[in-house]
C-alpha atoms as a PDB file:
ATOM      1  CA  UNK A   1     110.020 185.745  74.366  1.00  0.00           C
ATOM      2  CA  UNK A   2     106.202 186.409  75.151  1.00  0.00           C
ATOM      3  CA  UNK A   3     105.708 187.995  71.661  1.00  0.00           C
ATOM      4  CA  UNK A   4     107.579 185.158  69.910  1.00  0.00           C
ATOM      5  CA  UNK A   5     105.086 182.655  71.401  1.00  0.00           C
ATOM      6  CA  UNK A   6     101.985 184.755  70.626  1.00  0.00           C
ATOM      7  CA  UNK A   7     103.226 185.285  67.406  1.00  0.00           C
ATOM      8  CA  UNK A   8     103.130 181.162  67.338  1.00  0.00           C
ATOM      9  CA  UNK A   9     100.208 181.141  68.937  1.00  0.00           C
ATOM     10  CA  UNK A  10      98.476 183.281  66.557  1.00  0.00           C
ATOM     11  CA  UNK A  11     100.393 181.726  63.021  1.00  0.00           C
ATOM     12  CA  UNK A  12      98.856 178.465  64.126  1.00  0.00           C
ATOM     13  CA  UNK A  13      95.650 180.230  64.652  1.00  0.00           C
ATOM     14  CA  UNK A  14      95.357 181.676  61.539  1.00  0.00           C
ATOM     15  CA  UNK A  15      96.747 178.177  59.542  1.00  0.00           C
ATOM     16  CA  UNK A  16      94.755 176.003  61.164  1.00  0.00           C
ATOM     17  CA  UNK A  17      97.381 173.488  61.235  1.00  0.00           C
ATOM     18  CA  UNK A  18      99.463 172.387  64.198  1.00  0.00           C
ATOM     19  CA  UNK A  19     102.731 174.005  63.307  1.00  0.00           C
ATOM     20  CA  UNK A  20     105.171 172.016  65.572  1.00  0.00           C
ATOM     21  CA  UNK A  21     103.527 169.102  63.858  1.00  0.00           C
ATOM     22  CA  UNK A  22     104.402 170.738  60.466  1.00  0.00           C
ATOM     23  CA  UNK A  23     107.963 171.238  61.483  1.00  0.00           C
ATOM     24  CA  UNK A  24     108.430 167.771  63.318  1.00  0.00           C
ATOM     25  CA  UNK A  25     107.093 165.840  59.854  1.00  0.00           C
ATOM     26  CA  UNK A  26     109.550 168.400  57.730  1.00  0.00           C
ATOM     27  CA  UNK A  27     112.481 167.609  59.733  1.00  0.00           C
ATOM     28  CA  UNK A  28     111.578 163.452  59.964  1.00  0.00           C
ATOM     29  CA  UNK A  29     110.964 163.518  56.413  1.00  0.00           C
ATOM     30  CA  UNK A  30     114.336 165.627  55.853  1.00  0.00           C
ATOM     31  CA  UNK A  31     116.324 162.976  57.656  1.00  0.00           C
ATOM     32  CA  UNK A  32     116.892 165.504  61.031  1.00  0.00           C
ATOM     33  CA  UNK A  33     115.277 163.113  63.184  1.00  0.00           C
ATOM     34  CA  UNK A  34     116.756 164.712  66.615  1.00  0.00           C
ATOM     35  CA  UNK A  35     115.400 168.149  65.423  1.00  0.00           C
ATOM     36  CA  UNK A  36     111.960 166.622  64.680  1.00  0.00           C
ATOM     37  CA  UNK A  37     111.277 164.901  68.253  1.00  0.00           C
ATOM     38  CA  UNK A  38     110.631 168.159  70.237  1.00  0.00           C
ATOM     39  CA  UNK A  39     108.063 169.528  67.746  1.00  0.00           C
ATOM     40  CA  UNK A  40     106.406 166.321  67.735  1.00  0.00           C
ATOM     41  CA  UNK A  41     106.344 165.771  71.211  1.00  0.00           C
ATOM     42  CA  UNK A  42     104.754 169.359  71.597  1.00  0.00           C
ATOM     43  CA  UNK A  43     101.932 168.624  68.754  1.00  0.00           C
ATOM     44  CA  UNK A  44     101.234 165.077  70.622  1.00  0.00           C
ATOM     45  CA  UNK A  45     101.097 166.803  73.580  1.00  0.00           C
ATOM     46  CA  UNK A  46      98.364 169.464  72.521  1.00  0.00           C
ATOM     47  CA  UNK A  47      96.611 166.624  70.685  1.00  0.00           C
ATOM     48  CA  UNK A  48      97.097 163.064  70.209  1.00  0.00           C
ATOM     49  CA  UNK A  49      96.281 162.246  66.839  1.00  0.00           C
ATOM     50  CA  UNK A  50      97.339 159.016  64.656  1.00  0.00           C
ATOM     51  CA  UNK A  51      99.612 160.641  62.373  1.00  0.00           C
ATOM     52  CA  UNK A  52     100.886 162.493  65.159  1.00  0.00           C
ATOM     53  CA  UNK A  53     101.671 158.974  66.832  1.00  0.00           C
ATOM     54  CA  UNK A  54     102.817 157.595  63.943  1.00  0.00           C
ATOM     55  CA  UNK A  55     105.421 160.110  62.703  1.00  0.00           C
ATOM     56  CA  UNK A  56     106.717 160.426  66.324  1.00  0.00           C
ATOM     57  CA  UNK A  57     107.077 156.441  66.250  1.00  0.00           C
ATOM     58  CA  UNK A  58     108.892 156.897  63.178  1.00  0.00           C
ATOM     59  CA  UNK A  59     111.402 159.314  64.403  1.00  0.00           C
ATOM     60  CA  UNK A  60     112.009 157.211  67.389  1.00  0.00           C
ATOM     61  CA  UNK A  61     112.600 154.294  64.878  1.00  0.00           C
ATOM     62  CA  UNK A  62     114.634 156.250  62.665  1.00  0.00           C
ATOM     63  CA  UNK A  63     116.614 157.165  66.069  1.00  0.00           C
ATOM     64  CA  UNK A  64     117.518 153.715  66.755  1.00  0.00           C
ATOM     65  CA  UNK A  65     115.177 153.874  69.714  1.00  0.00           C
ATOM     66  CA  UNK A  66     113.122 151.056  68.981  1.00  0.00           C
ATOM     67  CA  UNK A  67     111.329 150.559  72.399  1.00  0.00           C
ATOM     68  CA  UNK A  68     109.783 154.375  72.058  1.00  0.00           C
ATOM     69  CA  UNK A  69     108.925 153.361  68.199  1.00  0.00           C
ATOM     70  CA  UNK A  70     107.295 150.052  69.827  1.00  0.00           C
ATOM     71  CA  UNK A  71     105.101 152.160  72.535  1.00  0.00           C
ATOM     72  CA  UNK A  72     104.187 155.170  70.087  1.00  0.00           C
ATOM     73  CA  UNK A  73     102.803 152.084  67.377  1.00  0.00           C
ATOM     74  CA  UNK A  74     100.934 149.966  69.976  1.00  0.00           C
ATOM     75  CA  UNK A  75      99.103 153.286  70.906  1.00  0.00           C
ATOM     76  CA  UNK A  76      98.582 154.065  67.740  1.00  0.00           C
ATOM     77  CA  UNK A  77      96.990 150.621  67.043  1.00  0.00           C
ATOM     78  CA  UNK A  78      95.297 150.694  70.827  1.00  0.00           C
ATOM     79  CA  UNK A  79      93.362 153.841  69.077  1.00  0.00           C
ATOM     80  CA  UNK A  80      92.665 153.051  65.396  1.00  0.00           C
ATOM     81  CA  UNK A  81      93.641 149.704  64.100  1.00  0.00           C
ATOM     82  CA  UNK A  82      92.970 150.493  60.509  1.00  0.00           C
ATOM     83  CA  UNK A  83      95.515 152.495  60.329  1.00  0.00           C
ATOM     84  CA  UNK A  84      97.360 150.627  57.837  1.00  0.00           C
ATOM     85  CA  UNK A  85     100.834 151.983  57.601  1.00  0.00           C
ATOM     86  CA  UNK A  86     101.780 151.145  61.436  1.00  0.00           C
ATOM     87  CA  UNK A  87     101.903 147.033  60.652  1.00  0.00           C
ATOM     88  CA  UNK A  88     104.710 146.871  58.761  1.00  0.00           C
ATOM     89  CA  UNK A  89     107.029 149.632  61.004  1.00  0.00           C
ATOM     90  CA  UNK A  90     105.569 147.749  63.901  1.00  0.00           C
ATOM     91  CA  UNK A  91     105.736 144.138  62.780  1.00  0.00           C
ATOM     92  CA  UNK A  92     109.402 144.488  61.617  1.00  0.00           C
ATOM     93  CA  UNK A  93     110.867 145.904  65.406  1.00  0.00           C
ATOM     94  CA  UNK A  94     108.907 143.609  67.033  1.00  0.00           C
ATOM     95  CA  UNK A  95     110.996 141.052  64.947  1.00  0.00           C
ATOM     96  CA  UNK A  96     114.099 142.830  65.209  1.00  0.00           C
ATOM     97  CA  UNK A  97     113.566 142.870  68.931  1.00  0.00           C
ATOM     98  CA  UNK A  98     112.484 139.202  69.099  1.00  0.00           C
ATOM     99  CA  UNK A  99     109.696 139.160  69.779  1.00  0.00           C
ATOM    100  CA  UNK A 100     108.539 137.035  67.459  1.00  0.00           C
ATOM    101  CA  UNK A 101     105.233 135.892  68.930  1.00  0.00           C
ATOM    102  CA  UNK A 102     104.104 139.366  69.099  1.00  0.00           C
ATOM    103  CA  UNK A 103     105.082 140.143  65.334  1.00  0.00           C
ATOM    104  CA  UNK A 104     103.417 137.189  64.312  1.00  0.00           C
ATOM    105  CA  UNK A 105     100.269 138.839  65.980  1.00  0.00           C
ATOM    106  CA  UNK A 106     101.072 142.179  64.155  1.00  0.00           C
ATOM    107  CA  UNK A 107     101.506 140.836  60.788  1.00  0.00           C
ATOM    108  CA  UNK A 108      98.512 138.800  60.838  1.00  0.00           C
ATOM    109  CA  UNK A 109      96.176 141.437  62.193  1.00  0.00           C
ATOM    110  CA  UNK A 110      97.887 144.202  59.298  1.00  0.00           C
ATOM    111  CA  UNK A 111      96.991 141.128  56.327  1.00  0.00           C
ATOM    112  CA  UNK A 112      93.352 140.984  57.927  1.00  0.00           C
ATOM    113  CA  UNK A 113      93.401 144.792  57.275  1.00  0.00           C
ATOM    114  CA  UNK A 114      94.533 144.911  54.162  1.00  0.00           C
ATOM    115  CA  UNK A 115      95.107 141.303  52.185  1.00  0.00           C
ATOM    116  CA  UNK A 116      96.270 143.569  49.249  1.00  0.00           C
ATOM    117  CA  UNK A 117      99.884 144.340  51.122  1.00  0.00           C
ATOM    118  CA  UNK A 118     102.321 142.335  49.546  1.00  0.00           C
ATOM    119  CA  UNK A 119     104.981 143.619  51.876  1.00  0.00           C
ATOM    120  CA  UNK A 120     103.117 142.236  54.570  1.00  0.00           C
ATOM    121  CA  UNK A 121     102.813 139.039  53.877  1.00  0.00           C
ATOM    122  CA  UNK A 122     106.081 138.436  53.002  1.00  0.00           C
ATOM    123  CA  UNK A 123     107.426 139.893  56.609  1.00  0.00           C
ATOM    124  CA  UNK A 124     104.887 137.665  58.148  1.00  0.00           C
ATOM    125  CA  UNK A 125     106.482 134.653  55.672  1.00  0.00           C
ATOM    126  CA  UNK A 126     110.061 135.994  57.230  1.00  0.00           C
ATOM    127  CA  UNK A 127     108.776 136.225  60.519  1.00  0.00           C
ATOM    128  CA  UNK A 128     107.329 132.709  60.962  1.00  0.00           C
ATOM    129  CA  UNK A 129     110.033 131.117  59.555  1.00  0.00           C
ATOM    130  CA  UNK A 130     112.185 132.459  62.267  1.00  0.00           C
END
C-alpha cells in the first residue's frame, strides 16, 4: 500500500496537477457524483482553491445535498467574489431552499459582477416575484 501512495505521491509530483482533483472533476463531469466526493474532498483538503470549492459544491448539488452545495458556495464567495459561475448555482438553492431574502442578495451581487448574464437576471426576475 506504501508504494501505491508514493507512486501517487510522485505522479502528482511529476504532473504538477492535483490528481484527486483531476479524478473528482472527471467523475462530476461524468455524472458519478458519489465517486467524485472523496477525491475532491482530498484535493480541498491539501489545498483550498475556488475551483476546488466550486466543483465540490457542485457535486454536493448534483447529490441532492443542497445544504453542503450552500456552505461549499458561500466559501467560495467568502474568498473570491468574482468568481462568476457560483451566483447562479448559489442563487437558485438558496431559492429552492427558501430563502428568498438571501437569493435576492445573491442574484443582485452576481448582476453587479457581471450585468452581461442574462441567466441571472432572469433568476433574480423569478426570485423576486416569489
Amino acid at each position: 500500500m506504501n508504494s501505491v501512495k508514493a507512486g501517487y505521491e510522485e505522479a502528482e509530483e511529476i504532473a504538477g496537477q492535483n490528481i484527486a482533483e483531476r479524478l473528482g472533476v472527471s467523475y462530476a463531469m461524468s455524472g458519478k457524483f458519489e465517486e467524485a466526493v472523496d477525491y475532491l474532498q482530498k484535493a480541498l483538503e491539501k489545498e483550498v482553491t475556488d475551483d476546488r470549492l466550486f466543483y465540490l459544491g457542485y457535486t454536493y448539488e448534483m447529490l441532492d445535498e443542497g445544504e453542503k452545495a450552500i456552505e461549499l458556495y458561500q466559501q467560495l464567495l467568502s474568498l473570491n467574489d468574482e468568481y462568476q459561475s457560483v451566483y447562479g448555482p448559489l442563487g437558485n438553492l438558496l431559492q429552492k431552499e427558501e430563502r428568498i431574502e438571501e437569493a435576492d442578495a445573491v442574484f443582485t451581487q452576481g448582476m453587479k459582477q457581471n450585468p452581461f448574464n442574462v441567466d441571472l437576471f432572469l433568476a433574480g426576475a423569478q426570485n423576486a416575484y416569489r
